[in-house]
N, C-alpha and C. Protein backbone atom coordinates (compact mmCIF):
# COMPACT_ATOMS: atom_id res chain seq x y z
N UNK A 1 39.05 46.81 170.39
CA UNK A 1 39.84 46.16 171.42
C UNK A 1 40.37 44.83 170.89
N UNK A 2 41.58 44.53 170.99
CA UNK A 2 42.50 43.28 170.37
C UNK A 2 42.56 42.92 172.13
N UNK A 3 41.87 41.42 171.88
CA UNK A 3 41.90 40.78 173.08
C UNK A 3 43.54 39.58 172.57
N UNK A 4 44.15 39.71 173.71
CA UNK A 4 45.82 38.81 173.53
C UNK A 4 45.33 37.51 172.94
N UNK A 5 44.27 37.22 174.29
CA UNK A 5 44.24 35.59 174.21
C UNK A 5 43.55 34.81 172.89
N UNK A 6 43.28 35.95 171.75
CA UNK A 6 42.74 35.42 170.57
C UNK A 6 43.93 36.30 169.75
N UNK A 7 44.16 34.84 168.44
CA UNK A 7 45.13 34.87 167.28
C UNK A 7 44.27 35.98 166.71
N UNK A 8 45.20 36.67 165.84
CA UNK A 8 45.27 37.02 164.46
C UNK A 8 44.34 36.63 163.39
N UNK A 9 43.13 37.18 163.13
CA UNK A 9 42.66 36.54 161.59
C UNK A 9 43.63 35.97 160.66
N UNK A 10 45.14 36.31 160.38
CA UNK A 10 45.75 35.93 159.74
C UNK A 10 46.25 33.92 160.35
N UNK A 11 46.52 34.11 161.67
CA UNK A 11 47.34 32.88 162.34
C UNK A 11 45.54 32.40 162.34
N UNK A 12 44.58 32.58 162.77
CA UNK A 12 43.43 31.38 162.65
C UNK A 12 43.54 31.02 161.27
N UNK A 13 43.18 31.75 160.26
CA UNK A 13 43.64 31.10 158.88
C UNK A 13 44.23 29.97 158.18
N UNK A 14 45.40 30.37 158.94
CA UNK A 14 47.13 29.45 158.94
C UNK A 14 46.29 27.93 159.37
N UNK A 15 45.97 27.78 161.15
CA UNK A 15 45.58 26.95 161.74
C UNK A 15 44.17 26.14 161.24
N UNK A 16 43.38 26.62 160.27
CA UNK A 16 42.57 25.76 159.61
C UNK A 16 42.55 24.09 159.68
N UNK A 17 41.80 23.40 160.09
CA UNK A 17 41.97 22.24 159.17
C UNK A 17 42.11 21.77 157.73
N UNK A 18 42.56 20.95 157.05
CA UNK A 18 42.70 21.00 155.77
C UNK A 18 41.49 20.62 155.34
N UNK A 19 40.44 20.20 156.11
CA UNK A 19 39.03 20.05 155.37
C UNK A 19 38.18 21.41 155.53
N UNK A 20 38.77 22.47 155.85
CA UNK A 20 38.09 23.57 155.49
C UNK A 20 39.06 24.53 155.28
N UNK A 21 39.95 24.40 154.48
CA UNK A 21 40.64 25.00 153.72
C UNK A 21 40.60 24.76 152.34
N UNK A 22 40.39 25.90 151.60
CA UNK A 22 39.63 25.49 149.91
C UNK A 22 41.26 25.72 149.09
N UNK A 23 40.93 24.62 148.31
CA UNK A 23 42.29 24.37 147.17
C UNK A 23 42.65 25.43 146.25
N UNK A 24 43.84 26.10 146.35
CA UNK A 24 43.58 27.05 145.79
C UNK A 24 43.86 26.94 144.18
N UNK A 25 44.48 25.71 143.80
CA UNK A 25 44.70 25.10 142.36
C UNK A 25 43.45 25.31 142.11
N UNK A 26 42.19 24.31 142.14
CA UNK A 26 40.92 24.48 141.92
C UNK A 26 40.36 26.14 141.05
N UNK A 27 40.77 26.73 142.32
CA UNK A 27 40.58 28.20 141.60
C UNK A 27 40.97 28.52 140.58
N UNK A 28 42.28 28.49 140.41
CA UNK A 28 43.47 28.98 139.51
C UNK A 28 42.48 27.86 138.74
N UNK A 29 42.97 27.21 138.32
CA UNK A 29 42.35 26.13 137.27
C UNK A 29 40.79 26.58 136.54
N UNK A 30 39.75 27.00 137.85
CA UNK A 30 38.35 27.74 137.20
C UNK A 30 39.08 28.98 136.90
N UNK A 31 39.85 29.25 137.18
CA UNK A 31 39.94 30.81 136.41
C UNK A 31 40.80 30.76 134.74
N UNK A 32 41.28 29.90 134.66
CA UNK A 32 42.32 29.81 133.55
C UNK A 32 40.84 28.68 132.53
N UNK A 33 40.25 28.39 133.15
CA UNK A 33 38.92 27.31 132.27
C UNK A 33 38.42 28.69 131.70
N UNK A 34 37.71 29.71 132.34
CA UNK A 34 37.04 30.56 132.17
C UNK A 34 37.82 31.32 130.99
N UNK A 35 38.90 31.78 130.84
CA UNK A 35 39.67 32.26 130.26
C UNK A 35 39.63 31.77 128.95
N UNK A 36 40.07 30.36 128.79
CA UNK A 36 39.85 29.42 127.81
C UNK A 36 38.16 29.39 126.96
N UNK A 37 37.70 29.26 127.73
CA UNK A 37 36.16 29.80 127.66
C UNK A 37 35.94 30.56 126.66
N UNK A 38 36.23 32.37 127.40
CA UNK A 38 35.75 33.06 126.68
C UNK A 38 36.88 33.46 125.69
N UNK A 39 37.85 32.83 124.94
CA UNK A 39 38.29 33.04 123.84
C UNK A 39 39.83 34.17 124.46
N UNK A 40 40.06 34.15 125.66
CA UNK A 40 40.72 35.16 125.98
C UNK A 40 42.17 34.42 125.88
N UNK A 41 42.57 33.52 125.80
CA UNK A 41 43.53 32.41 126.41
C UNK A 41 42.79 31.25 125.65
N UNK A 42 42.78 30.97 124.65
CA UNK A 42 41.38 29.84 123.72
C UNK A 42 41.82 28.49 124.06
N UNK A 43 43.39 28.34 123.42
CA UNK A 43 43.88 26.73 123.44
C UNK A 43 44.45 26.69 124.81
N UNK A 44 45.10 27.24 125.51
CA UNK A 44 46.58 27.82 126.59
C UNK A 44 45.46 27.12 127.95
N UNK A 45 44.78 28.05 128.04
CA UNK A 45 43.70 28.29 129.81
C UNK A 45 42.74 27.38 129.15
N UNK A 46 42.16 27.34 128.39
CA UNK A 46 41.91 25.36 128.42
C UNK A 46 42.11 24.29 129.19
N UNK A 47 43.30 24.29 128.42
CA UNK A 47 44.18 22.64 128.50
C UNK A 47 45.53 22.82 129.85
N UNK A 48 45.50 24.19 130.30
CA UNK A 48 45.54 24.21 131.81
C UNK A 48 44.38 24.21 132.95
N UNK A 49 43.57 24.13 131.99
CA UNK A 49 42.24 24.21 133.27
C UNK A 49 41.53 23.27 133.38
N UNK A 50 42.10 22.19 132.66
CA UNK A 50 41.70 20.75 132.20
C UNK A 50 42.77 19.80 133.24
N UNK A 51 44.00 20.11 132.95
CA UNK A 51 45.60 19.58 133.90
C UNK A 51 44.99 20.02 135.34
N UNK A 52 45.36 21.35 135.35
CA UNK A 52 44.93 21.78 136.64
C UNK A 52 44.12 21.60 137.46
N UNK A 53 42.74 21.01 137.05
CA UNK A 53 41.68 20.57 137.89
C UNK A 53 41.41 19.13 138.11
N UNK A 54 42.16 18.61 137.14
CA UNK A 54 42.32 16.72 137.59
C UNK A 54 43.29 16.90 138.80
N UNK A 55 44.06 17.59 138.58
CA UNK A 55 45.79 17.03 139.51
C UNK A 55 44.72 18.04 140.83
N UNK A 56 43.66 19.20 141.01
CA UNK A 56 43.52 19.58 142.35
C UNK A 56 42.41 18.57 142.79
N UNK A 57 41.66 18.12 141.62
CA UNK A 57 40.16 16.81 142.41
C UNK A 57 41.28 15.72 142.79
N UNK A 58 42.60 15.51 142.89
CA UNK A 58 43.39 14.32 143.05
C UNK A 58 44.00 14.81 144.73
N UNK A 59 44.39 15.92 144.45
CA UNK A 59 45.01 16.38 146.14
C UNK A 59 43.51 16.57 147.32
N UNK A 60 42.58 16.95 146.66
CA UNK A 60 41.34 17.24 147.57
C UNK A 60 40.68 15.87 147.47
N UNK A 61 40.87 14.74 147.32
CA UNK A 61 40.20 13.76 147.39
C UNK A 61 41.73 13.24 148.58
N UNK A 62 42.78 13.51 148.59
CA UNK A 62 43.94 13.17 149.11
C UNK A 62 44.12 14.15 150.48
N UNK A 63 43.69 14.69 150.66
CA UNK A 63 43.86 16.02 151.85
C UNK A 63 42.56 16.25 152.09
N UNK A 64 41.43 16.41 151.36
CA UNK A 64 40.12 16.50 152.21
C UNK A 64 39.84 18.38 152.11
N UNK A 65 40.47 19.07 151.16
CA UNK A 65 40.08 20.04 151.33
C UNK A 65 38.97 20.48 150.32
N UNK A 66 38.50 21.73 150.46
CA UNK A 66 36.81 22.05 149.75
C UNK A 66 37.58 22.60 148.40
N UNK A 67 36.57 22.00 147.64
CA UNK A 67 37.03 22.82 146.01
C UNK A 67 36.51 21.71 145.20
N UNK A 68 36.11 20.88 145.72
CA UNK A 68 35.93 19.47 144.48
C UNK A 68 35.29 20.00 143.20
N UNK A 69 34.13 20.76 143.49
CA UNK A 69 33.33 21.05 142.36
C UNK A 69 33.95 22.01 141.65
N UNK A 70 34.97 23.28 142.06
CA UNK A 70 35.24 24.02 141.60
C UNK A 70 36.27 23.09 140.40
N UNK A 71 36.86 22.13 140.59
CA UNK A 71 38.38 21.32 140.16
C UNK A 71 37.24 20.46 138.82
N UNK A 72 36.06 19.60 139.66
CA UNK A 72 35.35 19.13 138.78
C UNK A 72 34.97 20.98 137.02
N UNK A 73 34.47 21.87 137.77
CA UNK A 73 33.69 22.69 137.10
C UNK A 73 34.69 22.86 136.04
N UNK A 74 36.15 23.05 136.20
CA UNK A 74 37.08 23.70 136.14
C UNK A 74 37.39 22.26 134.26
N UNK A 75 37.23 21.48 134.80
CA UNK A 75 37.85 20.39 133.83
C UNK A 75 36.37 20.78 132.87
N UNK A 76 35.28 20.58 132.89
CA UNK A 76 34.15 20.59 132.45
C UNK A 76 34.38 21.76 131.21
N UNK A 77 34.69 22.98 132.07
CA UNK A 77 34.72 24.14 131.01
C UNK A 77 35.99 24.30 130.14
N UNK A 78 37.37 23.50 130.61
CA UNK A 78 38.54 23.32 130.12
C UNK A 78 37.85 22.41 128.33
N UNK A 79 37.23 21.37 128.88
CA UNK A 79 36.83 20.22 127.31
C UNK A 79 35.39 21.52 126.75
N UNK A 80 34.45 22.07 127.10
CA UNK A 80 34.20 23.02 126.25
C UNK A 80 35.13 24.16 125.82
N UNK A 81 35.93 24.67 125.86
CA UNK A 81 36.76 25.54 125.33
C UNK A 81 37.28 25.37 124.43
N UNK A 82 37.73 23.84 124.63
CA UNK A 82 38.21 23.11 123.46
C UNK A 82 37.46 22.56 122.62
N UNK A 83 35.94 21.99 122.93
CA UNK A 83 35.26 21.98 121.64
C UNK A 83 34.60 23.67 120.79
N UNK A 84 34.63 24.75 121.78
CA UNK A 84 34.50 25.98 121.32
C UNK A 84 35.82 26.38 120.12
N UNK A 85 37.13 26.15 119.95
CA UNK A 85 37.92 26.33 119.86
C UNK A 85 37.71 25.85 118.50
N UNK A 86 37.58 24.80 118.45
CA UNK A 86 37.55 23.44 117.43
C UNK A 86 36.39 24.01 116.25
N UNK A 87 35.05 24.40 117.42
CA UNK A 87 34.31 25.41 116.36
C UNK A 87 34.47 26.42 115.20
N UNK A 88 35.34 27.01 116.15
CA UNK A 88 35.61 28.37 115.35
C UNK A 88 36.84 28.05 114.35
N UNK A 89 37.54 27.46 114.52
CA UNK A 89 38.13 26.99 113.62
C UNK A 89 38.00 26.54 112.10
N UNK A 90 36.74 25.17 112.46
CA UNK A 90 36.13 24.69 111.39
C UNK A 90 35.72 25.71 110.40
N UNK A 91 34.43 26.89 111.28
CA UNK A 91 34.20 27.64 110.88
C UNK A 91 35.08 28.81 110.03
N UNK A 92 36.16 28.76 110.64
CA UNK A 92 37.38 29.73 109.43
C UNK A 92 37.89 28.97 108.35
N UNK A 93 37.72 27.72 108.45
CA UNK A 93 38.16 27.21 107.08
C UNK A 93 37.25 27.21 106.29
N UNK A 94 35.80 26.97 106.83
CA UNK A 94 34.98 27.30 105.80
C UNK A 94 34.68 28.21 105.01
N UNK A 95 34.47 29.61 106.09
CA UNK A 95 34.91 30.83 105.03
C UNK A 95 36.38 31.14 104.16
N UNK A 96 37.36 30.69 104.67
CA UNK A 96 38.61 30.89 103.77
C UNK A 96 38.34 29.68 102.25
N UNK A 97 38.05 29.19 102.90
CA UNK A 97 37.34 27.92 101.31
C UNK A 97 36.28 28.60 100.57
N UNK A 98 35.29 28.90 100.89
CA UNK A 98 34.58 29.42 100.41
C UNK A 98 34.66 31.16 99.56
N UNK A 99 35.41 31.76 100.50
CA UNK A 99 35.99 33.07 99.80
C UNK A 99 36.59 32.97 98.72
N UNK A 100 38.03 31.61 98.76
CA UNK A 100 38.63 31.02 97.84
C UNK A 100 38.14 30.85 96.17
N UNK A 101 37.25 30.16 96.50
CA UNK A 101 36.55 29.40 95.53
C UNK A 101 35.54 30.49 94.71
N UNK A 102 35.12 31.83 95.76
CA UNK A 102 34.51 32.66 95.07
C UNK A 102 34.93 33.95 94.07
């Protein structure tokens, strides 16, 4: 039974306050960190998930909506990706030097 005098799951949605409406940059941003992460997207979803989660902890500190930690998590795993990155790198020059030389 669809009672009139109640909205739409879709229109309550809409009508949220913005302090319980979650950022959806935040996300995008943990998802492109994660990416960066696991080598899938190494330098790219990084250093967008690094951008992306300063500029959403800047609108959710500015609008009040939920995601802080995700925007915080999101930058966190963006600068490991990039020291992961930096790893493996080192590590290929060492074997290409070393192969070299052998």
């Amino acid at each position: 039974m669809n009672d009139a005098s109640q909205p739409s799951p879709r229109a309550a949605k809409a009508q949220l306050p913005a302090n319980q409406r979650y950022n959806r940059l935040a996300t995008w941003s943990l998802v492109a960190s994660f990416l960066g992460l696991a080598l899938i997207l190494p330098i790219a979803g990084s250093i967008i998930g690094i951008v992306f989660g300063r500029r959403a902890g800047r609108t959710i500190e500015q609008t009040g909506e939920r995601g802080g930690g995700a925007a915080q998590a999101a930058v966190v795993f963006g600068w490991f990706g990039i020291v992961e990155v930096s790893i493996v790198l080192v590590f290929v020059v060492i074997i290409v030097v070393a192969a070299a030389n052998s």
